[in-house]
PDB file of N, CA and C in Angstrom:
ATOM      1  N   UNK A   1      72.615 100.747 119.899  1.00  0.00           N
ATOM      2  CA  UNK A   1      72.512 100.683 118.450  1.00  0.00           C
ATOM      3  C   UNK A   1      71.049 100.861 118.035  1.00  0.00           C
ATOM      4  N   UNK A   2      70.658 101.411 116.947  1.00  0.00           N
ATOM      5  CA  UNK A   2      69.479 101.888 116.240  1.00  0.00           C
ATOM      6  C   UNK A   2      69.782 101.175 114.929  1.00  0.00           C
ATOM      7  N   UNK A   3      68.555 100.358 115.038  1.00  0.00           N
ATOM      8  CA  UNK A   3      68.292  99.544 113.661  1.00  0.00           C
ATOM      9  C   UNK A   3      66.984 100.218 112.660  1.00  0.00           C
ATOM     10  N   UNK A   4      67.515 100.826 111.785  1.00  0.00           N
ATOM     11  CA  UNK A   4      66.499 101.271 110.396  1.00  0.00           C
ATOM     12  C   UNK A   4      66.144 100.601 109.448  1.00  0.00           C
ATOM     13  N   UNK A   5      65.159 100.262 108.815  1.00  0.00           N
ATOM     14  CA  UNK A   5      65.314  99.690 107.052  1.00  0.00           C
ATOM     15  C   UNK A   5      64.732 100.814 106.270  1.00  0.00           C
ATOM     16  N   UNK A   6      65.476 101.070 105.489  1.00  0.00           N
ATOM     17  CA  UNK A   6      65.415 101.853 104.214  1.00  0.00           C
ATOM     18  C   UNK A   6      64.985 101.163 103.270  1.00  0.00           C
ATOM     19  N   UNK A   7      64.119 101.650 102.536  1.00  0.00           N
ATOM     20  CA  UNK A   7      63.210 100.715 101.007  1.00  0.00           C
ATOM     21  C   UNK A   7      64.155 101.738  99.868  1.00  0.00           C
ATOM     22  N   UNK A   8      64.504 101.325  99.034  1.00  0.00           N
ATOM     23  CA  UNK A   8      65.889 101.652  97.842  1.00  0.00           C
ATOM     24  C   UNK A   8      64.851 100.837  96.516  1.00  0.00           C
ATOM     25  N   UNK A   9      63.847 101.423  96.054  1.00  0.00           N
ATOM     26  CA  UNK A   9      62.825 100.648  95.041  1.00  0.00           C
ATOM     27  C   UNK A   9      63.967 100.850  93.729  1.00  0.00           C
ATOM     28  N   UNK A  10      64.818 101.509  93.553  1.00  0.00           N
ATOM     29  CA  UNK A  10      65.454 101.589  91.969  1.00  0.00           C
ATOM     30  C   UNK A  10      67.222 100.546  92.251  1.00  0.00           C
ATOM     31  N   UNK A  11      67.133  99.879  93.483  1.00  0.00           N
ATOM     32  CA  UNK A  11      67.804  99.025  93.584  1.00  0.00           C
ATOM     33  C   UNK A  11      67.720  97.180  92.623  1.00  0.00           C
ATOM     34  N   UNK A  12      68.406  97.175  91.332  1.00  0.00           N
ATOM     35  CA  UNK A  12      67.984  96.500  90.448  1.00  0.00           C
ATOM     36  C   UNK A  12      68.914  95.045  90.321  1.00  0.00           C
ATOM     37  N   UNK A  13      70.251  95.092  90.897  1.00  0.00           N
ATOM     38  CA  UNK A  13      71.434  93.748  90.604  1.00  0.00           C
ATOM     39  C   UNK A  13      72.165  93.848  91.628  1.00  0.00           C
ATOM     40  N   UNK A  14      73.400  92.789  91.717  1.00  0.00           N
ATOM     41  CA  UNK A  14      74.121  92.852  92.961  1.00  0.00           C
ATOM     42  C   UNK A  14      75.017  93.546  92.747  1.00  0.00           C
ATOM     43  N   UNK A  15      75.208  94.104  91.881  1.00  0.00           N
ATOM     44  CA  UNK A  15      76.753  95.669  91.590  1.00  0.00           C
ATOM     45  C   UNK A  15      75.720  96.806  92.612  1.00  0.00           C
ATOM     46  N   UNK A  16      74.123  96.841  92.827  1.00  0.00           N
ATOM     47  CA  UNK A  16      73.588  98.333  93.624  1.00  0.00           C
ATOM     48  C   UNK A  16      74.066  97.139  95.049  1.00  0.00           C
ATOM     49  N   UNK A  17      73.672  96.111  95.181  1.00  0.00           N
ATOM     50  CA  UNK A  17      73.644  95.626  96.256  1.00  0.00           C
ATOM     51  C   UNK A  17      74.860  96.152  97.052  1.00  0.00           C
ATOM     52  N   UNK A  18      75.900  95.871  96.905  1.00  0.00           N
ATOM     53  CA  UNK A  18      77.443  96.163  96.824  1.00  0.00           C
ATOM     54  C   UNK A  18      77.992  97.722  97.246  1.00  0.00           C
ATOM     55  N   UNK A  19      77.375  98.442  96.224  1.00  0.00           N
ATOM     56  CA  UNK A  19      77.386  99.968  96.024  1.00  0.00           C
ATOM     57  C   UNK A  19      76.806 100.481  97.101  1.00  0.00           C
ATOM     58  N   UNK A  20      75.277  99.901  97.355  1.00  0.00           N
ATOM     59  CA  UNK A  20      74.950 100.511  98.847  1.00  0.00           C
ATOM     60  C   UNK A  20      75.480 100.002 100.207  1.00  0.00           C
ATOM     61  N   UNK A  21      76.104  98.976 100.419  1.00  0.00           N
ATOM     62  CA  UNK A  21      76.187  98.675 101.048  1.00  0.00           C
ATOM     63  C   UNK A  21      77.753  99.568 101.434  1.00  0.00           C
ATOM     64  N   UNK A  22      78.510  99.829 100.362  1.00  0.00           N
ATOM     65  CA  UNK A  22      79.262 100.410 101.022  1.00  0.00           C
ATOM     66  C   UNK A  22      79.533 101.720 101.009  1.00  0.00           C
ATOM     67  N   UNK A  23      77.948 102.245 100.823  1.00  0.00           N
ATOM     68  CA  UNK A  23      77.892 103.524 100.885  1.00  0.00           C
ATOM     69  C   UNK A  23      77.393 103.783 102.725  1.00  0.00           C
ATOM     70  N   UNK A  24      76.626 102.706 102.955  1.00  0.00           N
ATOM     71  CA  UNK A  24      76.545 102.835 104.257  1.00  0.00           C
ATOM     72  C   UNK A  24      77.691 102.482 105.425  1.00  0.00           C
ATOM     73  N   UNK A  25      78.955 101.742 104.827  1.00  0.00           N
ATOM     74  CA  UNK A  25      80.034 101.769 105.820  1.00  0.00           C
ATOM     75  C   UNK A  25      80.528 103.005 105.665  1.00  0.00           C
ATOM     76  N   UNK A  26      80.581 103.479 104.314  1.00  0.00           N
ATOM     77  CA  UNK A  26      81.386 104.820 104.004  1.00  0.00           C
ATOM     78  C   UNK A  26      80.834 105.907 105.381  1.00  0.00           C
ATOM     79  N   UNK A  27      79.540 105.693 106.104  1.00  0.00           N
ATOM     80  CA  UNK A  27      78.880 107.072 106.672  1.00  0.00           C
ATOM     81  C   UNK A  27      79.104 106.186 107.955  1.00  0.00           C
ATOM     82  N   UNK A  28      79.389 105.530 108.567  1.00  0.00           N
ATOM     83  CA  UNK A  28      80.033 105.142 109.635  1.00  0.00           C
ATOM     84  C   UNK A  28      78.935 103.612 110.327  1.00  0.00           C
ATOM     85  N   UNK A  29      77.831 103.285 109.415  1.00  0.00           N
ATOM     86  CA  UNK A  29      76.839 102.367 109.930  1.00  0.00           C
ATOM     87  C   UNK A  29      77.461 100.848 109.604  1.00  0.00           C
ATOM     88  N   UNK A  30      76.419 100.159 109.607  1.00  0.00           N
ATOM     89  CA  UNK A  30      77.118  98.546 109.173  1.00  0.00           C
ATOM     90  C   UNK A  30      75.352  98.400 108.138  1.00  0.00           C
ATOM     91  N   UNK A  31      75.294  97.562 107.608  1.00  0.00           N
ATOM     92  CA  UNK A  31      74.238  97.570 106.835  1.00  0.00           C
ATOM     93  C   UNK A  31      73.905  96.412 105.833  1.00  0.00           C
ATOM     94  N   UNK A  32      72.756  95.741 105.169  1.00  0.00           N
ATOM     95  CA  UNK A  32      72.443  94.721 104.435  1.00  0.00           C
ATOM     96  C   UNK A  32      71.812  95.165 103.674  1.00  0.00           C
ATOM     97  N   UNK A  33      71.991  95.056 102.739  1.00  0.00           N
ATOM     98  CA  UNK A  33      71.359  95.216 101.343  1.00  0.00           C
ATOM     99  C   UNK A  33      70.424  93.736 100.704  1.00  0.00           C
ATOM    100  N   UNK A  34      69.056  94.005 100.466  1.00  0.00           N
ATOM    101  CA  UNK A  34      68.252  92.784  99.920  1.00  0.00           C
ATOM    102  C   UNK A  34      67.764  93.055  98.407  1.00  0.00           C
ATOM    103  N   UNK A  35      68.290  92.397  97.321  1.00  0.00           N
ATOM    104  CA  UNK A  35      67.639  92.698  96.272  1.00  0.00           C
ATOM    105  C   UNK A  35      66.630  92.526  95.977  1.00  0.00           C
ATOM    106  N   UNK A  36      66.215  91.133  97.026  1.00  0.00           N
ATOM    107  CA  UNK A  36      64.378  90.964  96.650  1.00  0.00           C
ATOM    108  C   UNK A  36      63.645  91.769  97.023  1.00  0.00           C
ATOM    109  N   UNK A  37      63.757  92.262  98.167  1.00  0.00           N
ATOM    110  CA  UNK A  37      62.959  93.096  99.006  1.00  0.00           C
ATOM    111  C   UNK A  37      63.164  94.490  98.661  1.00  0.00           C
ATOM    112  N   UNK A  38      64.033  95.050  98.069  1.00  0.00           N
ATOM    113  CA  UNK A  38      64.669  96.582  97.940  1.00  0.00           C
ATOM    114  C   UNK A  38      64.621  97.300  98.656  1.00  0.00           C
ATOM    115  N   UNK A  39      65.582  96.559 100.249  1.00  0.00           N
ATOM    116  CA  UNK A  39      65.305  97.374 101.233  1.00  0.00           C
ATOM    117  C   UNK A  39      67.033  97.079 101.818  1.00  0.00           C
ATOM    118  N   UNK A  40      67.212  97.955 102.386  1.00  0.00           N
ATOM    119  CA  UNK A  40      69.036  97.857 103.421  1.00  0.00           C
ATOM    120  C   UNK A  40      68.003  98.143 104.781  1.00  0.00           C
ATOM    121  N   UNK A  41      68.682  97.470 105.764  1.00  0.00           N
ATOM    122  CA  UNK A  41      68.837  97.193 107.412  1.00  0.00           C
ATOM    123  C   UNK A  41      69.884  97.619 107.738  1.00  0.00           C
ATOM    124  N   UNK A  42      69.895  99.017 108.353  1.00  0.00           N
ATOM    125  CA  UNK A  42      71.125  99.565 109.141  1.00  0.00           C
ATOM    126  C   UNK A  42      70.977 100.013 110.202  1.00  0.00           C
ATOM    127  N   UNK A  43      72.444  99.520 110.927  1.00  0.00           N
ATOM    128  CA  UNK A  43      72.444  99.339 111.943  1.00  0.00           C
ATOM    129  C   UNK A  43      73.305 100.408 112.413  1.00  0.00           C
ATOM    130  N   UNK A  44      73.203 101.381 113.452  1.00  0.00           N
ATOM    131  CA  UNK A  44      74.232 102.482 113.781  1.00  0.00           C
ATOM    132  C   UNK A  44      74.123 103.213 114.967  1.00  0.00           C
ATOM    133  N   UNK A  45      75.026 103.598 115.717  1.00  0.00           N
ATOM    134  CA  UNK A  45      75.103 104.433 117.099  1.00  0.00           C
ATOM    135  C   UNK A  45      74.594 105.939 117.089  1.00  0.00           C
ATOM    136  N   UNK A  46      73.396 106.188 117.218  1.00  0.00           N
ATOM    137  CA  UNK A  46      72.964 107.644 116.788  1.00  0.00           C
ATOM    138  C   UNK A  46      74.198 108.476 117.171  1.00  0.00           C
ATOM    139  N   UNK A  47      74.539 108.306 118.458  1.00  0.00           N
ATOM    140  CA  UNK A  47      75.961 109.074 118.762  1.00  0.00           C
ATOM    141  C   UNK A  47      76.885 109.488 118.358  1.00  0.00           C
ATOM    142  N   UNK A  48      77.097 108.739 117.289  1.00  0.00           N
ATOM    143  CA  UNK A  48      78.315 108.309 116.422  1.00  0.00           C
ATOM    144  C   UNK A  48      77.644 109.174 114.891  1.00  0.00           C
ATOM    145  N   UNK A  49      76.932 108.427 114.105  1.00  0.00           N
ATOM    146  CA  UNK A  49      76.729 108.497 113.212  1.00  0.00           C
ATOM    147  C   UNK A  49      75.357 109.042 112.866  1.00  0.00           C
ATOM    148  N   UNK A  50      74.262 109.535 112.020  1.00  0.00           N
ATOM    149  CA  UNK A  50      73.249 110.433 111.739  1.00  0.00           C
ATOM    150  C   UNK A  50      72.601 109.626 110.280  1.00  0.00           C
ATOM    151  N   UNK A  51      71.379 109.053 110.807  1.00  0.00           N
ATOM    152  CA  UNK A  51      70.410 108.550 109.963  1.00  0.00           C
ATOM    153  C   UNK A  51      70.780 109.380 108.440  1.00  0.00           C
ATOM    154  N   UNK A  52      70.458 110.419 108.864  1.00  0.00           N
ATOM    155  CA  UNK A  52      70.863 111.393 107.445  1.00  0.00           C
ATOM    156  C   UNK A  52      71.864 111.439 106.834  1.00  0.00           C
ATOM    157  N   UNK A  53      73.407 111.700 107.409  1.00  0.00           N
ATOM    158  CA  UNK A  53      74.022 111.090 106.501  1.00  0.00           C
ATOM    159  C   UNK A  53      74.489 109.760 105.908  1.00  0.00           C
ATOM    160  N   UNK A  54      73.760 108.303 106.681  1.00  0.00           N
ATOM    161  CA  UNK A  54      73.767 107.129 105.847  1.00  0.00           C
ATOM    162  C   UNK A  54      72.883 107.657 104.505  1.00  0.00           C
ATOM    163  N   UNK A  55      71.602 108.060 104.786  1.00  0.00           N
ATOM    164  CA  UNK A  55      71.175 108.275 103.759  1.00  0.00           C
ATOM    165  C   UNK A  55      71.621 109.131 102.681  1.00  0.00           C
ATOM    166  N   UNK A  56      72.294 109.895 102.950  1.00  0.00           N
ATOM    167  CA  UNK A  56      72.875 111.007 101.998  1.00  0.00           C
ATOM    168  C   UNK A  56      74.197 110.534 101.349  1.00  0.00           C
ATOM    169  N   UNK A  57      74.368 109.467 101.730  1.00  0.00           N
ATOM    170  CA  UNK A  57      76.027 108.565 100.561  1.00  0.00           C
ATOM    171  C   UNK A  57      74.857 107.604 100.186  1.00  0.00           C
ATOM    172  N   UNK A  58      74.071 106.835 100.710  1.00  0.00           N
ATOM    173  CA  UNK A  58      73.293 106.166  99.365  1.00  0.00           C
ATOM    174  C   UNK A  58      72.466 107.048  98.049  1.00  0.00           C
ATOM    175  N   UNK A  59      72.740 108.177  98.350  1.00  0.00           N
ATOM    176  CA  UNK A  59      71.677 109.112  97.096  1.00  0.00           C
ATOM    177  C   UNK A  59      73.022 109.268  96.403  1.00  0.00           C
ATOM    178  N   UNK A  60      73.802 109.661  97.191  1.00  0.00           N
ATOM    179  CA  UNK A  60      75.494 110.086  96.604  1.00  0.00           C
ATOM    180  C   UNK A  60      75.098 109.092  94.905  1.00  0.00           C
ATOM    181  N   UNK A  61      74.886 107.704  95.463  1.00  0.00           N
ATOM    182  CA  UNK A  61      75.283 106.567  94.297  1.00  0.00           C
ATOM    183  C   UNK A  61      74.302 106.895  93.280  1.00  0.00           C
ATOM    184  N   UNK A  62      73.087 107.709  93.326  1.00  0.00           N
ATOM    185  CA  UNK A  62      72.138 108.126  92.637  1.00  0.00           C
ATOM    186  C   UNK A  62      71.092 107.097  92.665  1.00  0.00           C
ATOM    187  N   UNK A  63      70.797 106.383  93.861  1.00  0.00           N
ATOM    188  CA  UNK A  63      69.644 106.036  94.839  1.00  0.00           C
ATOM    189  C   UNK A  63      68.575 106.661  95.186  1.00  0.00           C
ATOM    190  N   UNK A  64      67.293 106.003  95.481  1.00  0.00           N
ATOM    191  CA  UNK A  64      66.295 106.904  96.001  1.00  0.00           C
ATOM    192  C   UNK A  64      65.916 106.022  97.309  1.00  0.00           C
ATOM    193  N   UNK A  65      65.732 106.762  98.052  1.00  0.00           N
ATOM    194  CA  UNK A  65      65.431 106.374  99.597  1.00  0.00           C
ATOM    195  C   UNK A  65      64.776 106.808 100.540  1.00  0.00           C
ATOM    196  N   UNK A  66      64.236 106.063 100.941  1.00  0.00           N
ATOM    197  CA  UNK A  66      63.050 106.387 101.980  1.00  0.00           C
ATOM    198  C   UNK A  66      63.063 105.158 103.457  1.00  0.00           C
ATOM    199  N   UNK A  67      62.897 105.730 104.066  1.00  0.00           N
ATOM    200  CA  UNK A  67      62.829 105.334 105.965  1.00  0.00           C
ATOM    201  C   UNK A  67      61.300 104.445 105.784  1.00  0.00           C
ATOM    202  N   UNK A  68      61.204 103.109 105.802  1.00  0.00           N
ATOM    203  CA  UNK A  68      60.444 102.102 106.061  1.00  0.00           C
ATOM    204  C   UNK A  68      59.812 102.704 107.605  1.00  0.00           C
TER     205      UNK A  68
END
């Protein structure tokens, strides 16, 4: 497993908290969403699944994101 944190700065209440979080099960990862911090911790099998497209269903939600 490969653990990332993504910084999500336009992440503002717990409805984005929610939203990203299951934008990152949607792409096959497991993941935490922090509103204080405006950052998700995901966790995923490069094998399996592709940094890029977790990131590409959190923009889906109209997110901005960047690799900590």
């Amino acid at each position: 497993m490969t653990e990332v944190v993504l910084k999500i700065p336009n992440m503002s209440c717990g409805h984005c908290v929610m939203r990203i979080e299951k934008a990152i099960k949607s792409a096959g990862a497991d993941g935490r969403a922090d509103l204080e911090t405006k950052t998700a911790v995901v966790d995923f099998d490069p094998g399996k699944t592709r940094l890029e497209d977790v990131i590409k269903a959190i923009k889906k939600y109209g997110y901005e994101v960047e690799v900590v």
